[in-house]
N, C-alpha and C. Protein backbone atom coordinates (compact mmCIF):
# COMPACT_ATOMS: atom_id res chain seq x y z
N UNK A 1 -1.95 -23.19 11.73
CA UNK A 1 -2.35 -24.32 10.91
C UNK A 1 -2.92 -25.41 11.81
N UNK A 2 -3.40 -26.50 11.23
CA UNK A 2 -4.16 -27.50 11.58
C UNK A 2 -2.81 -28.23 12.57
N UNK A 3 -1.65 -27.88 12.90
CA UNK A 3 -0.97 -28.68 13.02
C UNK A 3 -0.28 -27.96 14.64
N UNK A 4 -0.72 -26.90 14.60
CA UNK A 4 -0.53 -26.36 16.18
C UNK A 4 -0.83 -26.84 16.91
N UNK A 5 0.12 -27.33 17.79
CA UNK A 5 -0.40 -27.43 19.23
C UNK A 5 -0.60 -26.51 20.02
N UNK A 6 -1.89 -26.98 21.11
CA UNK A 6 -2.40 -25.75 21.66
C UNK A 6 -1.66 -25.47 22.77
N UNK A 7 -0.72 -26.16 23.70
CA UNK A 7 0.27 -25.91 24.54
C UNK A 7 1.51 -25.01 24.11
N UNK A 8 1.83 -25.73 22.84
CA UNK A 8 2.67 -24.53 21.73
C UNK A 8 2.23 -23.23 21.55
N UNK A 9 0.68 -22.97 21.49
CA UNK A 9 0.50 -21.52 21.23
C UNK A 9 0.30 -21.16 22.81
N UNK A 10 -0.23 -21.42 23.44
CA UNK A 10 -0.02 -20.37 24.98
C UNK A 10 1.45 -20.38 25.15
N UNK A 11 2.40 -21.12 25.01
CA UNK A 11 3.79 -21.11 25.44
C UNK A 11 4.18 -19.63 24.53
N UNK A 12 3.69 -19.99 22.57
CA UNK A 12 4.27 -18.41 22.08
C UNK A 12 3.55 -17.39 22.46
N UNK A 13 2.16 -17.60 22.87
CA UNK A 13 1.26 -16.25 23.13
C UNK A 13 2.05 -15.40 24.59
N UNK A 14 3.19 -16.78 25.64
CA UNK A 14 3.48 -16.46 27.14
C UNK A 14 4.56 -15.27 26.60
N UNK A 15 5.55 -16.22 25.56
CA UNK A 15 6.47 -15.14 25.03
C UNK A 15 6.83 -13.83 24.55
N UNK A 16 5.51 -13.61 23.46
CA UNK A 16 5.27 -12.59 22.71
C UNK A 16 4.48 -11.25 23.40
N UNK A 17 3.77 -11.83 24.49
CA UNK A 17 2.91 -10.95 25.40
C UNK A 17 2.99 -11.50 26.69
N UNK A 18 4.01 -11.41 27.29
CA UNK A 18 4.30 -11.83 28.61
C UNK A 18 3.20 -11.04 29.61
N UNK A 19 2.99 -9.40 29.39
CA UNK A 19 2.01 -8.69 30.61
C UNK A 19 0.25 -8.68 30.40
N UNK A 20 0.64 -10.03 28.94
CA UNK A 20 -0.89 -10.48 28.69
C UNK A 20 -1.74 -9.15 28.61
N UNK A 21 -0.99 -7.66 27.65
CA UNK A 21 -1.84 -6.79 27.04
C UNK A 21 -3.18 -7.12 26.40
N UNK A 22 -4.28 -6.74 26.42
CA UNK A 22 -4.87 -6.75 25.28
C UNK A 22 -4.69 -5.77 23.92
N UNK A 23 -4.74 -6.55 22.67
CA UNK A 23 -4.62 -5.81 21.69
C UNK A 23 -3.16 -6.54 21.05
N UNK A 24 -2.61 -6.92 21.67
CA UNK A 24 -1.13 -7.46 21.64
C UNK A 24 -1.16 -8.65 20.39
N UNK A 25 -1.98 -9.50 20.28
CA UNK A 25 -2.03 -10.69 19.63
C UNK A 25 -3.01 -11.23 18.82
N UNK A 26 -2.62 -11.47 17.19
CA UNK A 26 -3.86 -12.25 16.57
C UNK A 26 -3.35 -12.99 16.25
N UNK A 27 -4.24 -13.96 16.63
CA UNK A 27 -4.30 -15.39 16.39
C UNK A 27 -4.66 -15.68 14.82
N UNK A 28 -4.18 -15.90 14.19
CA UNK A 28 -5.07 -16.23 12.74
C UNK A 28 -5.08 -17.97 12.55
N UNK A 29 -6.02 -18.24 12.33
CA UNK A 29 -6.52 -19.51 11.81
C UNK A 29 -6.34 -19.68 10.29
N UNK A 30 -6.07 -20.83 9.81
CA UNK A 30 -6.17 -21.43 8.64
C UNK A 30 -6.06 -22.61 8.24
N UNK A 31 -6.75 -23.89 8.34
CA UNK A 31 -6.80 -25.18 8.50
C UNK A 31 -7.63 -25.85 7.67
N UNK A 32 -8.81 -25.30 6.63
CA UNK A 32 -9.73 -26.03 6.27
C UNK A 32 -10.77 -26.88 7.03
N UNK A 33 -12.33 -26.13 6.81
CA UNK A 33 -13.50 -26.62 7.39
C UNK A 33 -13.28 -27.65 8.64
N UNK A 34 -13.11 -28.71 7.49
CA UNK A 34 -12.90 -29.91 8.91
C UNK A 34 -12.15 -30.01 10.07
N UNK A 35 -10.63 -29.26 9.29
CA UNK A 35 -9.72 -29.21 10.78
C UNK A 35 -10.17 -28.18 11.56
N UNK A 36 -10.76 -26.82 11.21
CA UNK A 36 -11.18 -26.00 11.89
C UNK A 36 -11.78 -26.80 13.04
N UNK A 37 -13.17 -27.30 12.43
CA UNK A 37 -14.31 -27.66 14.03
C UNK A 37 -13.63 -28.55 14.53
N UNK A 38 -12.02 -29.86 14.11
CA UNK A 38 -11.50 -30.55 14.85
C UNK A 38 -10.65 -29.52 15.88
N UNK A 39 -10.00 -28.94 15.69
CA UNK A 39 -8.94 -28.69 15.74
C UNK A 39 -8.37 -27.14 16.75
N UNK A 40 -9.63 -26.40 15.95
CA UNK A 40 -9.74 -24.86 16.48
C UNK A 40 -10.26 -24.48 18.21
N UNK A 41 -10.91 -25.56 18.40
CA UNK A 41 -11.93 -25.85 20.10
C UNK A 41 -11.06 -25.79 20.83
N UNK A 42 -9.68 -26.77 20.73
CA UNK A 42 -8.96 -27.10 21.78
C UNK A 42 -7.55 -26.10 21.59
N UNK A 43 -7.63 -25.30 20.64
CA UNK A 43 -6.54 -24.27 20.56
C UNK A 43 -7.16 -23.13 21.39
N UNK A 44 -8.45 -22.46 21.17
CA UNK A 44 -9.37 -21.98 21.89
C UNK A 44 -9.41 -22.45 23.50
N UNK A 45 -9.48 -23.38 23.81
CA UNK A 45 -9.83 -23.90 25.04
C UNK A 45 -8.47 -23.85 25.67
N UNK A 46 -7.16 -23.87 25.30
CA UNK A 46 -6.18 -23.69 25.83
C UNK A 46 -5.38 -22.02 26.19
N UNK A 47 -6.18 -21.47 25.00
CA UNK A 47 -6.24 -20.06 25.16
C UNK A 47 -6.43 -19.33 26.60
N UNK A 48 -7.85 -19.57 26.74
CA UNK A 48 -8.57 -19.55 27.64
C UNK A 48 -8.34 -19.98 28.60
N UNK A 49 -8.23 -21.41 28.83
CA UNK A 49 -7.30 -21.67 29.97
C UNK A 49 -6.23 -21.16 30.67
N UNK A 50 -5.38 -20.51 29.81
CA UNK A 50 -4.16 -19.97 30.24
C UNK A 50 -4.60 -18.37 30.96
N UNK A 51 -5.78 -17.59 30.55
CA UNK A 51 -6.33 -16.48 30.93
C UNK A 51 -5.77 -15.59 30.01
N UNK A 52 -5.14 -15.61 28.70
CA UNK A 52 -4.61 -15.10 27.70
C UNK A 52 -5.94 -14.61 26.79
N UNK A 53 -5.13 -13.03 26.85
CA UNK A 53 -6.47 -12.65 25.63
C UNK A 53 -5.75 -12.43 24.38
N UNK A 54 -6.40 -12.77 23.34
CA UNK A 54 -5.63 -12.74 21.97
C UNK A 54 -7.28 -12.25 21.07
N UNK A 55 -6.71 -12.22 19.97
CA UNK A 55 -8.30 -11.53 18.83
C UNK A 55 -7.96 -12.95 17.81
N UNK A 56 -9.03 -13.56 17.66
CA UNK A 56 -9.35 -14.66 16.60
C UNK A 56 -9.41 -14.16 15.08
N UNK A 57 -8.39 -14.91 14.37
CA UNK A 57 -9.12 -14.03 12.91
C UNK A 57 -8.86 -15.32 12.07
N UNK A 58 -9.87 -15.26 10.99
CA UNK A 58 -10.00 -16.90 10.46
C UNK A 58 -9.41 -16.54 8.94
N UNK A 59 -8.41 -16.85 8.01
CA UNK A 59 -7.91 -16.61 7.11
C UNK A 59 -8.23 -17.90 5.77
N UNK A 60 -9.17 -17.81 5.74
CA UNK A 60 -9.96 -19.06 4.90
C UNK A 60 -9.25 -19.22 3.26
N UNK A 61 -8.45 -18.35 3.11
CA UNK A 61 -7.63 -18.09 1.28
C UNK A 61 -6.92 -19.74 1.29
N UNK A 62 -6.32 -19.44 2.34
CA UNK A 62 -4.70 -20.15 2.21
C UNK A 62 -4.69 -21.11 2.04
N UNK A 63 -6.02 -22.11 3.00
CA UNK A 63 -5.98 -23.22 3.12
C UNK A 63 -7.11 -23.69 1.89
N UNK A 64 -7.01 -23.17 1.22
CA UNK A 64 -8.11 -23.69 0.14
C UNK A 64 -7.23 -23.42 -1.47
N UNK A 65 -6.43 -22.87 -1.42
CA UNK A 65 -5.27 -22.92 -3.05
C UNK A 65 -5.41 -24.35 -3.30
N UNK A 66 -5.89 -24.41 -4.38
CA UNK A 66 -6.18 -26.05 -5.22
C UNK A 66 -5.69 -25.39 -6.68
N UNK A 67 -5.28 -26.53 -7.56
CA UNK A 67 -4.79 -26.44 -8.71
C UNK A 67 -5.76 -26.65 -9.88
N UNK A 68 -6.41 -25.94 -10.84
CA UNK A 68 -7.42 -26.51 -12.29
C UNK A 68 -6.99 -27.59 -13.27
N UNK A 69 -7.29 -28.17 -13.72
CA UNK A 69 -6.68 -28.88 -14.63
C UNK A 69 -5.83 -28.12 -15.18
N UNK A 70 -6.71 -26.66 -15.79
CA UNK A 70 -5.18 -26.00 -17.32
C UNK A 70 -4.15 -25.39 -16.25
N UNK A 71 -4.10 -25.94 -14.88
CA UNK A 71 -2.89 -25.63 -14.42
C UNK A 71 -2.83 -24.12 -13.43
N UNK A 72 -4.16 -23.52 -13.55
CA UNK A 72 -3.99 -22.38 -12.83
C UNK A 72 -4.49 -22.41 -11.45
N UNK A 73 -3.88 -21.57 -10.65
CA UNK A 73 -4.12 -22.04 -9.16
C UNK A 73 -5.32 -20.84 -8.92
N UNK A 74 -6.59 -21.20 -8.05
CA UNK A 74 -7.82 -21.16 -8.30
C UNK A 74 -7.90 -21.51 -6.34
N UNK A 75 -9.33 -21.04 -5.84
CA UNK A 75 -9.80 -21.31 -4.88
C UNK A 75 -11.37 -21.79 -4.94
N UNK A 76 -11.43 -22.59 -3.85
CA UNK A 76 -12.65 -22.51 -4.19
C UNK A 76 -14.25 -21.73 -3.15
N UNK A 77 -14.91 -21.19 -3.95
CA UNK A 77 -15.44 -20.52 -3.23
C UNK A 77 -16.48 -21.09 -1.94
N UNK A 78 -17.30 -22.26 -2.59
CA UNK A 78 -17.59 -23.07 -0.91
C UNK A 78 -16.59 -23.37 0.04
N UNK A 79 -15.39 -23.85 -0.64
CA UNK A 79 -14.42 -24.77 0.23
C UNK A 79 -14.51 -23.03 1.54
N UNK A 80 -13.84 -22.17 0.96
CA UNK A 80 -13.97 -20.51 1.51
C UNK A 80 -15.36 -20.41 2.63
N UNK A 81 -16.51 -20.44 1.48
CA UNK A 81 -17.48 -20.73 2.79
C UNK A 81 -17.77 -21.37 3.91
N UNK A 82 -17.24 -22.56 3.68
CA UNK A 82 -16.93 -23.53 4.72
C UNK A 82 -16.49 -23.47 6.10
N UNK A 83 -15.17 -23.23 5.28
CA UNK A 83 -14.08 -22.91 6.35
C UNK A 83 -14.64 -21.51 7.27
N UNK A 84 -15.35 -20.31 6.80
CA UNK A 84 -15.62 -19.31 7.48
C UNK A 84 -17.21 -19.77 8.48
N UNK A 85 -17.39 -20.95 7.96
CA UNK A 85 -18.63 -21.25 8.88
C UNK A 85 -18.01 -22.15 10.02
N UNK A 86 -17.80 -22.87 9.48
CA UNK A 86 -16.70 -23.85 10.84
C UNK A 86 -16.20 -22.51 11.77
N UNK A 87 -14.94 -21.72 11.46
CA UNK A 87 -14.84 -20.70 12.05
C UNK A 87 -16.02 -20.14 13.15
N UNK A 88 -17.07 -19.64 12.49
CA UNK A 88 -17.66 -19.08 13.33
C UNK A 88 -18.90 -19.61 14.44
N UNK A 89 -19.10 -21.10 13.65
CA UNK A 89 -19.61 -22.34 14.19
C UNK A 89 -18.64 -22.48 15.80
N UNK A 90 -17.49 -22.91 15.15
CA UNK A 90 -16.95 -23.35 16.52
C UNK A 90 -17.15 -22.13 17.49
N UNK A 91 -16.67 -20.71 17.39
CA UNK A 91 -16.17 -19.86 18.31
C UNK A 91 -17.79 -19.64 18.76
N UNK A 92 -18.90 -19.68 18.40
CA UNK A 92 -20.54 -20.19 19.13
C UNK A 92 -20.04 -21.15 20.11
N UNK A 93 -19.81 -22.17 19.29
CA UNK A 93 -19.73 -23.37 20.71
C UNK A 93 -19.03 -23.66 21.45
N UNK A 94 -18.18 -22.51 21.35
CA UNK A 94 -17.21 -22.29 22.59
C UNK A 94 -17.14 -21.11 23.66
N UNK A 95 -17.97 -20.62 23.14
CA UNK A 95 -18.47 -19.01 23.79
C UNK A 95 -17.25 -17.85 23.24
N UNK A 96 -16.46 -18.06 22.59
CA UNK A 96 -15.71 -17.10 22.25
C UNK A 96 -15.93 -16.00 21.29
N UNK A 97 -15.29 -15.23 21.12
CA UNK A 97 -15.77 -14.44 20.05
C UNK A 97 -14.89 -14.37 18.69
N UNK A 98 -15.31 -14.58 17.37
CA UNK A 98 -14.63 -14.22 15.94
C UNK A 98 -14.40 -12.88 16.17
N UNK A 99 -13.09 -12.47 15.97
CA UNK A 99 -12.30 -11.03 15.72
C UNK A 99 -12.09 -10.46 14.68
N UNK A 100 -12.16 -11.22 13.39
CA UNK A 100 -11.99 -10.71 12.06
C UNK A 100 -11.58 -11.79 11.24
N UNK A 101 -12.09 -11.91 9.98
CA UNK A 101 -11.84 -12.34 8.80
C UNK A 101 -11.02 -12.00 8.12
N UNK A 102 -9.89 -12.23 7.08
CA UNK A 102 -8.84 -11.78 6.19
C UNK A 102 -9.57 -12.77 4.80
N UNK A 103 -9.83 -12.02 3.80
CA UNK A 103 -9.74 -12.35 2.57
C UNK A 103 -9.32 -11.71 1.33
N UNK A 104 -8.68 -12.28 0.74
CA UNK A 104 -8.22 -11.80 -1.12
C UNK A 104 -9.22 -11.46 -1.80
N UNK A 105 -9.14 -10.29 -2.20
CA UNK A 105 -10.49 -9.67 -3.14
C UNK A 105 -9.92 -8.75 -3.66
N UNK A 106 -10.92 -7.96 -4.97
CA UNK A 106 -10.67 -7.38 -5.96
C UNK A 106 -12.47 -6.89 -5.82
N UNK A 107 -12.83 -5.42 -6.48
CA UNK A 107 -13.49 -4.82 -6.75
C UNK A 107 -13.81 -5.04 -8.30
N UNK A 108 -12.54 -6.05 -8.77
CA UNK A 108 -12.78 -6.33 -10.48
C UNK A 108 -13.92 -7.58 -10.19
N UNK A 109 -14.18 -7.57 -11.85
CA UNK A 109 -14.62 -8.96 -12.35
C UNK A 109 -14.11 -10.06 -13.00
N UNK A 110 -13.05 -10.51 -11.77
CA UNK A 110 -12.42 -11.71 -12.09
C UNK A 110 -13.04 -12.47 -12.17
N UNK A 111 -12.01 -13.71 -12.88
CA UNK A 111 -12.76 -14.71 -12.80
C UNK A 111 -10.81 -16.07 -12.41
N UNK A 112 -10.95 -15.76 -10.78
CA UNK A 112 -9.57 -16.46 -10.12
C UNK A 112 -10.49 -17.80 -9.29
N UNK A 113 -11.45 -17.33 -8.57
CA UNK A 113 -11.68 -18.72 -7.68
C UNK A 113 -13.51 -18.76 -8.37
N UNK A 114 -13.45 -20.48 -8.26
CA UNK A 114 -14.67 -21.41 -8.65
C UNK A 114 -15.55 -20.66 -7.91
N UNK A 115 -16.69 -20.80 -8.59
CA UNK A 115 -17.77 -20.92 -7.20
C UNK A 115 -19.03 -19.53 -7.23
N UNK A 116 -19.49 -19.81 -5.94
CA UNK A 116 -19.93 -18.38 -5.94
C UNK A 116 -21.65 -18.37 -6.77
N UNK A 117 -22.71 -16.98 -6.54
CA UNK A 117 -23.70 -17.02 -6.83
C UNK A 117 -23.55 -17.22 -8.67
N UNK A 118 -22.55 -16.88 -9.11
CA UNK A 118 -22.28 -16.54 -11.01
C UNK A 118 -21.84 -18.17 -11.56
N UNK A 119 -21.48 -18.74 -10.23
CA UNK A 119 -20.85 -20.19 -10.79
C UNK A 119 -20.23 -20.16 -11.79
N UNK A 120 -18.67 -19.41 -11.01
CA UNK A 120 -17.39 -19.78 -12.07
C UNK A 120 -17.18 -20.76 -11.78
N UNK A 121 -16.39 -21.23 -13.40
CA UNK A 121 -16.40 -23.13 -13.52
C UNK A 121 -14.88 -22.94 -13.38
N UNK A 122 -13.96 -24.03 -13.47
CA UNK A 122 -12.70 -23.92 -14.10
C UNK A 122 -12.77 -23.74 -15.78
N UNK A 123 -13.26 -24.13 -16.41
CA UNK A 123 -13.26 -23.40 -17.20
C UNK A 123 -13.43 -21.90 -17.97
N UNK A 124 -14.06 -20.78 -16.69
CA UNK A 124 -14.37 -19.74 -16.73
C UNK A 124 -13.21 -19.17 -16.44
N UNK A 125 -12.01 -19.82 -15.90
CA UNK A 125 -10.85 -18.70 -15.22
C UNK A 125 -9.92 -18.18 -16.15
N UNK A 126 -10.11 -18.58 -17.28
CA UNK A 126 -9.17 -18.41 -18.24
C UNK A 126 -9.61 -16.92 -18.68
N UNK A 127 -10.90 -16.62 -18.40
CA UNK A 127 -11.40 -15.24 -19.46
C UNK A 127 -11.04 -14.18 -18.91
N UNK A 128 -11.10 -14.01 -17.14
CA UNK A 128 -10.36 -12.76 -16.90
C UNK A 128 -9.59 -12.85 -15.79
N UNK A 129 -8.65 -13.80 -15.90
CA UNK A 129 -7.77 -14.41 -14.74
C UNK A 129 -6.63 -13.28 -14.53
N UNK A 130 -6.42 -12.62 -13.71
CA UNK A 130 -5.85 -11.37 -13.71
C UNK A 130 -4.71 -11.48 -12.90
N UNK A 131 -4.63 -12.09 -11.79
CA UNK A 131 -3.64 -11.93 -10.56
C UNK A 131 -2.39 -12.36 -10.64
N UNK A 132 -1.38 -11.42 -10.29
CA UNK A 132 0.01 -11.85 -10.16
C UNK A 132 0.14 -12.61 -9.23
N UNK A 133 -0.28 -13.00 -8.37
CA UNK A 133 0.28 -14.03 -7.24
C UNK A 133 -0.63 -15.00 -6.86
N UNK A 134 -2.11 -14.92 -6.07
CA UNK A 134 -2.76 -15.60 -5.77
C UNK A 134 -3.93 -15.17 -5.74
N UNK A 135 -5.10 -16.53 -6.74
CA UNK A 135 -6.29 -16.36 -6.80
C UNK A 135 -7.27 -15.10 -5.89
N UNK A 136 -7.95 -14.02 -6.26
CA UNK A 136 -8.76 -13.65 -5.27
C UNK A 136 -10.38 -13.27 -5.72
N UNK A 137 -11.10 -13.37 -4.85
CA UNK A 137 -12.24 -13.34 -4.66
C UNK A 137 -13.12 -12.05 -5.66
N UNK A 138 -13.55 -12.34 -6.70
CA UNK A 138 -14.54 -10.98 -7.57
C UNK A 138 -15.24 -9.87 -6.48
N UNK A 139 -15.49 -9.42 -6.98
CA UNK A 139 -16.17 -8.51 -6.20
C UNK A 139 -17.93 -8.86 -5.70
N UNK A 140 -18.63 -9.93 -6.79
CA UNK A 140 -19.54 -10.50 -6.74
C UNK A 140 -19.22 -11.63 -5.37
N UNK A 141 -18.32 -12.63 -5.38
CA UNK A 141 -17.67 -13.63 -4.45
C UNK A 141 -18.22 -12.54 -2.95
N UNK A 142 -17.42 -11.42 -2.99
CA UNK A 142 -17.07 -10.79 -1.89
C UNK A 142 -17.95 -10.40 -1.22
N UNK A 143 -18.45 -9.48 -2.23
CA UNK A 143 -20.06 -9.68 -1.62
C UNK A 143 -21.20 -10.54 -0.91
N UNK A 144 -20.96 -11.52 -1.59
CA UNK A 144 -21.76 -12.55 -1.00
C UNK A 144 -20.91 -13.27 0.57
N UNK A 145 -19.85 -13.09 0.28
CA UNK A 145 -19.59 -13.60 1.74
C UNK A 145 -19.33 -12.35 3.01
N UNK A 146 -19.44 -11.22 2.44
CA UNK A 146 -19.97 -10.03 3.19
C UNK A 146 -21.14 -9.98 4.23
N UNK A 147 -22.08 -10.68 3.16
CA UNK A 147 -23.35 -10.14 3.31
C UNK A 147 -23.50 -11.39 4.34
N UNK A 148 -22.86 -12.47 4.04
CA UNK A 148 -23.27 -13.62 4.66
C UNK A 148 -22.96 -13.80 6.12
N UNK A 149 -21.68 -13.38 6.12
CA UNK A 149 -20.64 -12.76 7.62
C UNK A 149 -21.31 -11.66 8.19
N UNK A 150 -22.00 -10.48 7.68
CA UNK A 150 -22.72 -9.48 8.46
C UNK A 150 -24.22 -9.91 8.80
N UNK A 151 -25.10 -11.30 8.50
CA UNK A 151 -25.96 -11.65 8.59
C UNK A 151 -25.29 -12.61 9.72
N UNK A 152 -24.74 -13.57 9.61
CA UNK A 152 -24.28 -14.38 10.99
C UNK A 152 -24.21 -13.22 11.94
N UNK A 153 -23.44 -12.44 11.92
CA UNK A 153 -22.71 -11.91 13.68
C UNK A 153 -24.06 -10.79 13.65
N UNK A 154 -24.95 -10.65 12.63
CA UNK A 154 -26.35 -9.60 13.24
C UNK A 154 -27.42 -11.27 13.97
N UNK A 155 -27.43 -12.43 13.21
CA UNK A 155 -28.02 -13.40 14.37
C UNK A 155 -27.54 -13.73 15.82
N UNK A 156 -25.79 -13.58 15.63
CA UNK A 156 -25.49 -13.77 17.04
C UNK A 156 -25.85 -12.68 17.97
N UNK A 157 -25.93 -11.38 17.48
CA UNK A 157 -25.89 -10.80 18.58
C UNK A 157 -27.71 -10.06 18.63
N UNK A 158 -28.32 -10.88 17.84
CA UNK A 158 -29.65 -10.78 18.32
C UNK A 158 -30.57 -12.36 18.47
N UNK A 159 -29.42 -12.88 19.02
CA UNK A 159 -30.03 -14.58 19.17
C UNK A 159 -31.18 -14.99 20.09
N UNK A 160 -31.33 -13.94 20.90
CA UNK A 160 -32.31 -14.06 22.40
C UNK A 160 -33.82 -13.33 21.37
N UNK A 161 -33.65 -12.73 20.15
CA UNK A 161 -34.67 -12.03 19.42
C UNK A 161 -35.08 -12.94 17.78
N UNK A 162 -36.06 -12.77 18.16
CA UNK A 162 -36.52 -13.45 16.56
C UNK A 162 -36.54 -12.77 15.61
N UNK A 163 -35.78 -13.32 14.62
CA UNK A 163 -35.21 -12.36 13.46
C UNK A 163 -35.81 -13.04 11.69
N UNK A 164 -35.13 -11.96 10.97
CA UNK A 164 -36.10 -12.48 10.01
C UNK A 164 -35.17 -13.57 9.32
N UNK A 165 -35.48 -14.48 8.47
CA UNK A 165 -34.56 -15.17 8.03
C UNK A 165 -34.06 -14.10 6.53
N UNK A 166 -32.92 -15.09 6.33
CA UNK A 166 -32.19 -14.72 5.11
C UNK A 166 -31.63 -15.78 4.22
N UNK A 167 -31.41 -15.73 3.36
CA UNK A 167 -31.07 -16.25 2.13
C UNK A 167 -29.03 -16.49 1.93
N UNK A 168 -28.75 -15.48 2.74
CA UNK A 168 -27.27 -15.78 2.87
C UNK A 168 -26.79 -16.42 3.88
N UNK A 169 -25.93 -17.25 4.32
CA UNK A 169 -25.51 -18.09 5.00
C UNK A 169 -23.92 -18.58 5.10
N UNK A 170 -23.59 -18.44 5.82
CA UNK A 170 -22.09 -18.98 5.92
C UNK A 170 -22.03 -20.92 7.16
C-alpha cells in the first residue's frame, strides 16, 4: 500500500529471501494513480539499492472499490486505468521492469465496475450485477485493458523503432 515504507520492504524482502533467490518475491502494488507515481519510485529505488531482485506486479482492483449511490460496491474503470498507467509510467522512469498485472474479470457480461468503451453508468449495475464478493471487470472492460497493456510493453520494447500508433492506451 501507499503506506509502505521502503526501508520496511528491503528489511521484509532481507527476511523472506535472505540468499536473495530470484523468483522468490512479488512485490504487488496497490495505492491508487497518484500514490503510485508518488510513492512507487522510492519503494523501487530502495529495492534496487539494496541489490534485491523481486518481480513488480501492480494490483489496480483493490485500491479503486468505491461505493454507488444504490449502495453497491462497483470499481471504476479509468480510476483502473490510471492506476495501471502510473504503474507502468513510473517503472519507465525508473528503468525497472512491470512483472505482471492482477485483475478481477469475468468472460460474462457484467455489468460490476463503471466505465469502460460500453460506458457502464451506476445506474447500469443493477441489470447484471452478478458477483458474490467483489466488483469485476466484463469481459469487454478486460479486453480493452488487455489490448491496452499488450500495446504499452509492444512500445516499450520497440521504443528505439517507430511504430504505428494506436487507439488503446493505458
Amino acid at each position: 500500500s501507499d503506506k509502505m515504507d521502503p526501508n520496511e520492504l528491503v528489511k521484509l524482502i532481507d527476511i523472506l529471501n535472505p540468499k536473495n533467490k530470484s523468483g522468490r518475491i512479488t512485490v504487488i502494488v496497490r495505492m491508487g494513480a497518484e500514490n503510485m507515481r508518488v510513492k512507487l519510485p522510492h519503494l523501487i529505488r530502495a529495492v534496487r539499492g539494496a541489490g534485491q531482485v523481486v518481480t513488480w506486479v501492480s494490483d489496480p482492483m483493490h485500491g479503486n472499490t468505491i461505493k454507488a449511490p444504490s449502495g453497491l460496491k462497483t470499481r471504476s474503470f479509468d480510476s483502473i486505468r490510471a492506476e495501471l498507467r502510473a504503474f507502468f509510467d513510473v517503472h519507465e522512469q525508473e528503468g525497472s521492469y512491470p512483472g505482471g498485472v492482477h485483475l478481477e474479470m469475468t468472460g460474462q457480461n457484467v455489468t460490476e465496475c463503471v466505465g469502460g468503451s460500453r460506458t457502464i453508468t451506476f445506474d447500469d449495475l443493477s441489470s447484471r450485477y452478478h458477483t458474490h464478493c467483489d466488483p469485476r471487470l466484463n469481459a469487454s472492460q478486460s479486453l480493452e485493458l488487455a489490448f491496452a497493456i499488450a500495446e504499452r510493453l509492444r512500445k516499450r520494447r520497440l521504443k528505439s523503432t517507430p511504430s504505428l500508433s494506436s487507439s488503446f492506451t493505458i
